[in-house]
N, C-alpha and C. Protein backbone atom coordinates (compact mmCIF):
# COMPACT_ATOMS: atom_id res chain seq x y z
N UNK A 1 0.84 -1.17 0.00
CA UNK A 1 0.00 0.00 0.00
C UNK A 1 0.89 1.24 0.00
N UNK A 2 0.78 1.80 -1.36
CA UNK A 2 1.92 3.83 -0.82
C UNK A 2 1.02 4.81 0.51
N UNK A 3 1.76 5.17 0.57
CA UNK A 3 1.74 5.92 1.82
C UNK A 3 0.89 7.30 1.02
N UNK A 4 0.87 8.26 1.74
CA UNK A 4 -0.50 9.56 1.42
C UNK A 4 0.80 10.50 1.34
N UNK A 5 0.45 11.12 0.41
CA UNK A 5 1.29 12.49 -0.36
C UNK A 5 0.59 13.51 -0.32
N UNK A 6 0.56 14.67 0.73
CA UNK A 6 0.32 16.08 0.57
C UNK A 6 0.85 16.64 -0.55
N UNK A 7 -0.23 16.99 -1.88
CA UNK A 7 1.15 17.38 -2.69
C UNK A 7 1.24 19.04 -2.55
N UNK A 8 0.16 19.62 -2.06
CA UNK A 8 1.10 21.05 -1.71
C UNK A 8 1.82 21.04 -0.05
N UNK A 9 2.29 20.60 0.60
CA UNK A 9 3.19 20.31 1.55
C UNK A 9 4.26 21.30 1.50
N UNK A 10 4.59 21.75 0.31
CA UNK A 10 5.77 22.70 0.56
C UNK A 10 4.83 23.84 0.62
N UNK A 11 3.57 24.26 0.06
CA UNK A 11 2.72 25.34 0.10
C UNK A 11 2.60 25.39 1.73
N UNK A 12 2.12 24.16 2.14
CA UNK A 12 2.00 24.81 3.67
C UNK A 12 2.34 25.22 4.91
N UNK A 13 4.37 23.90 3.91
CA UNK A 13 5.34 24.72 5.19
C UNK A 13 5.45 26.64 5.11
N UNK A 14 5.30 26.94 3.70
CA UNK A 14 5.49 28.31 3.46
C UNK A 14 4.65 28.99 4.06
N UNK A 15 3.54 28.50 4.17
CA UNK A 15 2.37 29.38 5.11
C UNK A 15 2.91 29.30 6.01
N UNK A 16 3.20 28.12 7.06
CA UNK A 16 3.33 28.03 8.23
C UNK A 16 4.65 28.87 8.51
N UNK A 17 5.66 29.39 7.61
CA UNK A 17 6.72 29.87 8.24
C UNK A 17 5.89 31.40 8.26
N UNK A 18 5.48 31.41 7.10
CA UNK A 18 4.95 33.04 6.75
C UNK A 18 4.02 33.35 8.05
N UNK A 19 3.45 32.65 8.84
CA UNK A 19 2.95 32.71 9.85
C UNK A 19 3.34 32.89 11.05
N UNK A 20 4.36 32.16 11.03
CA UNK A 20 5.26 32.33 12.12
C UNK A 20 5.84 33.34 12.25
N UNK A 21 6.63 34.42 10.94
CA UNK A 21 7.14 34.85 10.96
C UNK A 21 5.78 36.48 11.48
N UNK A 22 4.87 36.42 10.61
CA UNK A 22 3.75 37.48 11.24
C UNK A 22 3.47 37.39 12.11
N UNK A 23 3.39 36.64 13.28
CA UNK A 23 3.15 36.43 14.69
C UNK A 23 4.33 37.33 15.48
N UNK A 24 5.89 36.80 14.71
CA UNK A 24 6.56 37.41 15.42
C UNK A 24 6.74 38.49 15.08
N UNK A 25 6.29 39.10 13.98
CA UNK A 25 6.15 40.68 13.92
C UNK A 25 5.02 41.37 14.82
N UNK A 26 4.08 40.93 14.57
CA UNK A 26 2.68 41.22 15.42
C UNK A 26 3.05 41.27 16.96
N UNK A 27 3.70 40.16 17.57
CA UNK A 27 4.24 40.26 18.77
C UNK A 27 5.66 41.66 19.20
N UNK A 28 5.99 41.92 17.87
CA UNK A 28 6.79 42.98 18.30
C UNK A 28 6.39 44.36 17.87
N UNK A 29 5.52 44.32 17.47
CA UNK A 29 5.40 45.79 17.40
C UNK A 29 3.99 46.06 18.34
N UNK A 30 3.15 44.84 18.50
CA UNK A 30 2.68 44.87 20.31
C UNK A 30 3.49 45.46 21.24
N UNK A 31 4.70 44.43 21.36
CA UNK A 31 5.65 45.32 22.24
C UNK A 31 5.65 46.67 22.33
N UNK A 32 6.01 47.44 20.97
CA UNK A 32 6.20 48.78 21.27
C UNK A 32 5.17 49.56 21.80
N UNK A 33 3.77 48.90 21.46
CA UNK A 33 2.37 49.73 21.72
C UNK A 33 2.70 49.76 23.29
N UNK A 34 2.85 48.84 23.76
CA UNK A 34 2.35 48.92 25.08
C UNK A 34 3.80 49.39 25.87
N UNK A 35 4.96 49.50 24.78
CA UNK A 35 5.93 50.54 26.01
C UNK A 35 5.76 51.65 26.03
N UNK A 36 4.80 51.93 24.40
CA UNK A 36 4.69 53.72 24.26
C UNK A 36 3.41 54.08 25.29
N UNK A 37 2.52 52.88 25.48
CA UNK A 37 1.67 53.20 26.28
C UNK A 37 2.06 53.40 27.70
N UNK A 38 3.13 52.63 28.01
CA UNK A 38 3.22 52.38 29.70
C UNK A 38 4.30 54.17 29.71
N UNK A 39 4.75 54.03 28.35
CA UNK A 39 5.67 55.74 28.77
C UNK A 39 4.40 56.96 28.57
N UNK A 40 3.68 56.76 28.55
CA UNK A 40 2.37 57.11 28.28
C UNK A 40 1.92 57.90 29.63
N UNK A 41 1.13 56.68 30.13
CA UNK A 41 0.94 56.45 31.76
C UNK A 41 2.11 56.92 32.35
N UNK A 42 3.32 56.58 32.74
CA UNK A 42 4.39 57.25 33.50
C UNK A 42 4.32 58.48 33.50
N UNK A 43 4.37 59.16 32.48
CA UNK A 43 4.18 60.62 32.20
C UNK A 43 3.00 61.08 32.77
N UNK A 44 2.32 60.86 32.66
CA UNK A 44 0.46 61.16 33.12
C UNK A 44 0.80 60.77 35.13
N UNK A 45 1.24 60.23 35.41
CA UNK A 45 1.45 60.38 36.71
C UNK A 45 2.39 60.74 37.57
N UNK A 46 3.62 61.08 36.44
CA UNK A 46 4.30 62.38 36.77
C UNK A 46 4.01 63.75 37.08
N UNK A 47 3.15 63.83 36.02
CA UNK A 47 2.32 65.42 36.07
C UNK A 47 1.65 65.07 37.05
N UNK A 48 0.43 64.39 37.13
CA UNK A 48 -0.06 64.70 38.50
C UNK A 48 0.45 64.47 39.66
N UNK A 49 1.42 64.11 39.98
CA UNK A 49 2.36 64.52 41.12
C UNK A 49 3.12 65.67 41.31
N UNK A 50 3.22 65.75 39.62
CA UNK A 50 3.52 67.74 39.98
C UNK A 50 2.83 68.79 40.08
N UNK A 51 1.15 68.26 39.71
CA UNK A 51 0.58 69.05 39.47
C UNK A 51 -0.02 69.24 41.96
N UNK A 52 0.22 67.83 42.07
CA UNK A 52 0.06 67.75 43.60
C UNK A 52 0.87 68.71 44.09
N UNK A 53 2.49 68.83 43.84
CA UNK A 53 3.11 69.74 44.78
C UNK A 53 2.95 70.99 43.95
N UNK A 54 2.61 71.25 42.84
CA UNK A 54 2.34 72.47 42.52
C UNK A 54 1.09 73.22 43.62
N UNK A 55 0.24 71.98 43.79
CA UNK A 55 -0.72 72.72 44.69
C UNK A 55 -0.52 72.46 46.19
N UNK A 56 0.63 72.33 46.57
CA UNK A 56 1.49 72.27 48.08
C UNK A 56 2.08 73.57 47.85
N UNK A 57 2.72 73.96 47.28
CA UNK A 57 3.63 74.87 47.17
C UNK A 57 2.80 76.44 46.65
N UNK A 58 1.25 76.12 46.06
CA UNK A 58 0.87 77.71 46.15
C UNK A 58 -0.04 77.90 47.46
N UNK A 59 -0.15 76.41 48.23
CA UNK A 59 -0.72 76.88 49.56
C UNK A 59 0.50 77.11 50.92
N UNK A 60 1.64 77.54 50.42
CA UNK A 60 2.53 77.75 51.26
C UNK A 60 2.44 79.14 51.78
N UNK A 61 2.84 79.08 53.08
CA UNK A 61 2.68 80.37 53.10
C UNK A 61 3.60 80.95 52.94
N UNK A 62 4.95 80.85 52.41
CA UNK A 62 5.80 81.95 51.91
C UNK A 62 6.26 81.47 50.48
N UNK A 63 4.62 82.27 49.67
CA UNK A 63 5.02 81.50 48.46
C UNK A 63 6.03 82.60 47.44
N UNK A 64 6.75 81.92 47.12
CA UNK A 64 7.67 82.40 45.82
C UNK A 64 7.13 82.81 44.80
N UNK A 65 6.76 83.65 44.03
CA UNK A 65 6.42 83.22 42.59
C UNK A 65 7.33 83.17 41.50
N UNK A 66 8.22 82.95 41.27
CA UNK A 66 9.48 82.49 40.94
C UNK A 66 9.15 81.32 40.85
N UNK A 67 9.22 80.34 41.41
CA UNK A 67 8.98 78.78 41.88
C UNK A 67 7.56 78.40 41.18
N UNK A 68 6.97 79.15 41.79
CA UNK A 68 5.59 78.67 41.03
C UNK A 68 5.42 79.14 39.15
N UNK A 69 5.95 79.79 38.82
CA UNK A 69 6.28 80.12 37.08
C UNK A 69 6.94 79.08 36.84
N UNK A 70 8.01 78.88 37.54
CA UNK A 70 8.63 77.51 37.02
C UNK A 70 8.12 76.47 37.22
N UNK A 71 7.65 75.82 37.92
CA UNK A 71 6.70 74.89 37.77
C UNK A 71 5.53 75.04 36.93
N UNK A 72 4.76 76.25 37.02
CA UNK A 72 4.28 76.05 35.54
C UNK A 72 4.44 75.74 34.44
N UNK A 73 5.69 76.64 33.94
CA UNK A 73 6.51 76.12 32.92
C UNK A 73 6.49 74.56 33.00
N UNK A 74 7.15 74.33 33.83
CA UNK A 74 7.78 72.61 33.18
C UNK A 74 6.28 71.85 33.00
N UNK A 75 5.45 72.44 33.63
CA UNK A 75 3.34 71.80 33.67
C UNK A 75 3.60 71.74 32.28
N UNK A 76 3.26 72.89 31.40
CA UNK A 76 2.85 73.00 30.73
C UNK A 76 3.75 72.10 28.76
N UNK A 77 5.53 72.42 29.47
CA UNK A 77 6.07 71.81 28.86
C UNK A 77 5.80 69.74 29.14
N UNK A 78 5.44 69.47 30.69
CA UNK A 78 5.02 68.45 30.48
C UNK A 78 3.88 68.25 29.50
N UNK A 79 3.22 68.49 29.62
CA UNK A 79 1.76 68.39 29.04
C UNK A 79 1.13 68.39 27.93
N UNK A 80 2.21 68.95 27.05
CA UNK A 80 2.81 68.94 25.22
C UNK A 80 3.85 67.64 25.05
N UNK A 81 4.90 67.37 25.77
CA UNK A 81 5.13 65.34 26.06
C UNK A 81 4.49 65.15 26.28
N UNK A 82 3.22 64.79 26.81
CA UNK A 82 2.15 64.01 27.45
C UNK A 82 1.16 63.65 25.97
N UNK A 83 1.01 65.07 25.20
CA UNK A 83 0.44 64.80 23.84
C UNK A 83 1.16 63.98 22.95
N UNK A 84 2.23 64.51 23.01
CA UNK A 84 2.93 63.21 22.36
C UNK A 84 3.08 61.60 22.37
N UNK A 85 3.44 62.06 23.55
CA UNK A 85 3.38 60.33 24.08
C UNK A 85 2.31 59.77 23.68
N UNK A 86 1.13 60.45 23.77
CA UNK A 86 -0.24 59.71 23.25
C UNK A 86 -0.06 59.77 21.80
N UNK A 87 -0.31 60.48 21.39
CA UNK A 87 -0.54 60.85 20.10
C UNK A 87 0.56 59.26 19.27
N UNK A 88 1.98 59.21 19.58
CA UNK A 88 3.04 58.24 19.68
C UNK A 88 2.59 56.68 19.83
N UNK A 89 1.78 56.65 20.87
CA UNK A 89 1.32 55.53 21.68
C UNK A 89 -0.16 54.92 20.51
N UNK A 90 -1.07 56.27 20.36
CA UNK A 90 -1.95 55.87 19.21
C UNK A 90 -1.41 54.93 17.75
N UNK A 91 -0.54 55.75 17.54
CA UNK A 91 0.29 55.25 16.29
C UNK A 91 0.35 54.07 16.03
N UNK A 92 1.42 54.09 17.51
CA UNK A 92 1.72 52.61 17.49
C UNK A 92 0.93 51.43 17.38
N UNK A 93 0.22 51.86 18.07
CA UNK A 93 -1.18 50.70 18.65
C UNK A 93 -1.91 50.52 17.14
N UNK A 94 -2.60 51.26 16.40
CA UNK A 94 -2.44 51.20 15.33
C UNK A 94 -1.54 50.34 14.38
N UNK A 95 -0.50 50.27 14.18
CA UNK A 95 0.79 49.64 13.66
C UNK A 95 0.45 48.19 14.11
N UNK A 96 0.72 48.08 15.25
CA UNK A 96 0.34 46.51 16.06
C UNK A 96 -0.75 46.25 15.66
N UNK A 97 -2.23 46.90 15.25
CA UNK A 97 -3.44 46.60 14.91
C UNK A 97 -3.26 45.87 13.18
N UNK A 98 -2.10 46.64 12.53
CA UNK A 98 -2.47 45.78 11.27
C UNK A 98 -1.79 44.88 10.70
N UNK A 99 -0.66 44.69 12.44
CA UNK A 99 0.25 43.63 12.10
C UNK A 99 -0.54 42.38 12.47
N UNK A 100 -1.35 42.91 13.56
CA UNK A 100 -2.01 41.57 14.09
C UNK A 100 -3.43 41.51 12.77
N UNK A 101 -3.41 42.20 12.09
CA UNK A 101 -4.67 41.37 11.21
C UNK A 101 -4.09 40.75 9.94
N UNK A 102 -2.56 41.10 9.70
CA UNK A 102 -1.89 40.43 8.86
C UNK A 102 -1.45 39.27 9.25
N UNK A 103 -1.27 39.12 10.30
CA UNK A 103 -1.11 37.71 10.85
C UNK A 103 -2.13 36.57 11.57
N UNK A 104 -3.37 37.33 11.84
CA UNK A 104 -4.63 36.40 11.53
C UNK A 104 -4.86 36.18 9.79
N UNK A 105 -4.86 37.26 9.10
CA UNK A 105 -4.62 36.57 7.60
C UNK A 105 -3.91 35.20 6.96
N UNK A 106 -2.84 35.28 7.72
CA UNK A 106 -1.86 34.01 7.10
C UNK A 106 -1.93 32.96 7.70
N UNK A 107 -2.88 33.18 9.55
CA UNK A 107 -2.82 32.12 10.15
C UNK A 107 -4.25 31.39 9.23
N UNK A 108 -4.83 32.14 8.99
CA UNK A 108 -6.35 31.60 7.85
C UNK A 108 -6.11 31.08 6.95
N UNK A 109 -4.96 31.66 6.32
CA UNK A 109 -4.39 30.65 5.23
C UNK A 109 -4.16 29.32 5.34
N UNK A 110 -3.19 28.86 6.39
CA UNK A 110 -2.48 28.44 6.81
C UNK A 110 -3.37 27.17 7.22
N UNK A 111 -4.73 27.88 8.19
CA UNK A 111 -5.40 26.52 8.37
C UNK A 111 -6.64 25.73 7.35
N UNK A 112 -6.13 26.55 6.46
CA UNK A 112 -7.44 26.41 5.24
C UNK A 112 -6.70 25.52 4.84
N UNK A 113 -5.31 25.14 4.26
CA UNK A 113 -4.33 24.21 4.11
C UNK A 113 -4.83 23.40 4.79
N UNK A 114 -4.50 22.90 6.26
CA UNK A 114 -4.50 21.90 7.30
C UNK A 114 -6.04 21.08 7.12
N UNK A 115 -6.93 22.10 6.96
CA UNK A 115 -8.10 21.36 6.65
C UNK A 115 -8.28 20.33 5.30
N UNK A 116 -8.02 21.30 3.93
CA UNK A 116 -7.64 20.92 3.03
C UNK A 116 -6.91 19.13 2.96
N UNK A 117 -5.52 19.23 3.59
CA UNK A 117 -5.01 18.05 3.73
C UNK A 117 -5.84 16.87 4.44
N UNK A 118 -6.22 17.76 5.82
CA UNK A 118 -7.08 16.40 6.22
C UNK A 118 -8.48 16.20 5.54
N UNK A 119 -8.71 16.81 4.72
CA UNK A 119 -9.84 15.98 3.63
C UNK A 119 -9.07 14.93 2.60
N UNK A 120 -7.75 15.03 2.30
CA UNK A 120 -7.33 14.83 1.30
C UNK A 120 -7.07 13.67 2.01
N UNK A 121 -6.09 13.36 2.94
CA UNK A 121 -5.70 12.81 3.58
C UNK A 121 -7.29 11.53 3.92
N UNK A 122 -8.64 11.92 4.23
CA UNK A 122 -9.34 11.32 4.90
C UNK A 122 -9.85 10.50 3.10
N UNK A 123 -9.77 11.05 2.10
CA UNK A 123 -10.19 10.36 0.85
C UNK A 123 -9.38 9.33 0.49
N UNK A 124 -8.06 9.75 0.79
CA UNK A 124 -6.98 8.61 0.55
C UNK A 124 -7.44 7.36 1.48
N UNK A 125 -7.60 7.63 2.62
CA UNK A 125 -7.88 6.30 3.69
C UNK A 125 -9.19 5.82 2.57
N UNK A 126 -10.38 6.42 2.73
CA UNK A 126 -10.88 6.02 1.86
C UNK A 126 -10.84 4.60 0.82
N UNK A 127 -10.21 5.47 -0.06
CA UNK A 127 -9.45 5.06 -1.32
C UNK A 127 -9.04 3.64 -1.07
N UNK A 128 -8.55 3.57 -0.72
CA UNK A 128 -7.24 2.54 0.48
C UNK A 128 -7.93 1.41 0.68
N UNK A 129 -8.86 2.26 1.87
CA UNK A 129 -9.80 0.73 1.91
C UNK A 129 -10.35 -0.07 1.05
N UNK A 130 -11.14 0.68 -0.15
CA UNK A 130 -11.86 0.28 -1.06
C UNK A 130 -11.11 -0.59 -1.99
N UNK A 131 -9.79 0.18 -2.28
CA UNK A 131 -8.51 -1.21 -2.67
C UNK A 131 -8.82 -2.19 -2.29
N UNK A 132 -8.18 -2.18 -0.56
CA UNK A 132 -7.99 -3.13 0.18
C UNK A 132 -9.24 -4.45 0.26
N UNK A 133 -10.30 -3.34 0.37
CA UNK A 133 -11.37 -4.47 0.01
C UNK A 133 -11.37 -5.25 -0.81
N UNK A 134 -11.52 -4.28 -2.43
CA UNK A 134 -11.44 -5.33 -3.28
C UNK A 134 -10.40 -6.58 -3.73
N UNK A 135 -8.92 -6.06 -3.33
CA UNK A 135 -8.41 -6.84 -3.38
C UNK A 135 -8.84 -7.97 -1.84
N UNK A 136 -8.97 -7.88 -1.31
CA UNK A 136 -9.68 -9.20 -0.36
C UNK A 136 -10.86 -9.36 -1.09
N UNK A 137 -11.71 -9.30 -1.45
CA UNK A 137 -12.72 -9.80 -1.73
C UNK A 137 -12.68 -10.68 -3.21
N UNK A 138 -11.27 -9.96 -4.48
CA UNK A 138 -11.00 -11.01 -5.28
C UNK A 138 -9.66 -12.23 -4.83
N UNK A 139 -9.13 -11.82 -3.79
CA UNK A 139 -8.47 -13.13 -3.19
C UNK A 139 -9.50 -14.16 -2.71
N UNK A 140 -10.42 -13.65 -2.28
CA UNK A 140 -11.28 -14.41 -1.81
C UNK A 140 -12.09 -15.36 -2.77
N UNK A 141 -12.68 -14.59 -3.70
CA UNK A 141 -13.36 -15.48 -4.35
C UNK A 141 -12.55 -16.00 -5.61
N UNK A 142 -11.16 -16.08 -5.27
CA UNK A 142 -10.21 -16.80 -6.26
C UNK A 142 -10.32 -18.04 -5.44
N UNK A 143 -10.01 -17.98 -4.54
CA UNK A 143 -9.69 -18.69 -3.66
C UNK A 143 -11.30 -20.21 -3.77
N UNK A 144 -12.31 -19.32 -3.37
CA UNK A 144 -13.11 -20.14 -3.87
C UNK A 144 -13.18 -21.23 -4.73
N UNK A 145 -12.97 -20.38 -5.97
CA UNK A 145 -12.72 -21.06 -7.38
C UNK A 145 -12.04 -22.12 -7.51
N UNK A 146 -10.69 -21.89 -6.58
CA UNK A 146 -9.95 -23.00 -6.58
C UNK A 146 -10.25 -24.01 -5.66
N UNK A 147 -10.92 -23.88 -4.71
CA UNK A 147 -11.35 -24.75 -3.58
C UNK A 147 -12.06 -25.75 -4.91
N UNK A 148 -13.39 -25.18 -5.50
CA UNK A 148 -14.59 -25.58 -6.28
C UNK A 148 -13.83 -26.75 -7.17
N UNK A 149 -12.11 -26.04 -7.87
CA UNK A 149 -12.00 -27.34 -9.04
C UNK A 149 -10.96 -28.00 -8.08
N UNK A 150 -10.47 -27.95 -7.10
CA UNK A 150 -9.90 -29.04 -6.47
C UNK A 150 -10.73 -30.23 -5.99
N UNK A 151 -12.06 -30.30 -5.39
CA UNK A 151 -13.04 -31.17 -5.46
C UNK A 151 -13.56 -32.35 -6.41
């Protein structure tokens, strides 16, 4: 009996690498989403910790205003990084959004193959048997035959 031949087999190692390989893109530019996000957040609770001693420091009672301009300042220069960072962080996330639908793409490919084979694969068994049968069933009634003129 031959054995079962995938004959696109090299088609689906190619998916499967092409898959692999979009996963590990998808997984890295995830990465970046969520460092631009977490530098994101860091920033956002920087400011409001400055924006906390900003409001320690104008309930002082020997307030400077010197001190308090400058801390404005850097508020406000935070707070234009803070747009960024988002604005940065959007991007990204974005980016990761169409890496990850390029790589559900190829993983679809990929298992449209796998299915594919195991139909192919399940016709061959098939196949096989129906051989197998018939050849038992004309051993068999050879076999007969010869029983019949040995008598």
């Amino acid at each position: 009996m031959k054995r079962f031949k995938f004959r696109l087999s090299r088609v689906q190692r190619a998916r499967e690498i092409g898959e692999s390989l979009a996963r590990a893109e998808w997984q890295g530019k995830e990465r970046d989403a969520i460092d631009a996000e977490l530098a994101s957040d860091a920033l956002r609770a920087h400011i409001d910790q400055a924006r906390a001693e900003l409001g320690k420091l104008q309930q002082s009672p020997t307030l400077h205003p010197s001190d308090v301009l400058a801390s404005d300042r850097a508020m406000v220069r935070a707070w234009k990084a803070l747009a960024r960072k988002r604005q940065l962080a959007s991007e990204r996330r974005d980016v990761a959004e169409e890496s990850r639908q390029a790589w559900s793409e190829r993983e679809r490919d990929r298992r449209a193959l796998e299915r594919l084979e195991e139909r192919q694969r399940e016709l061959f068994r098939i196949e096989s048997n129906r051989a197998e049968d018939a050849e038992a069933d004309e051993w068999a009634s050879s076999r007969r035959r010869t029983n019949k003129w040995e008598k």
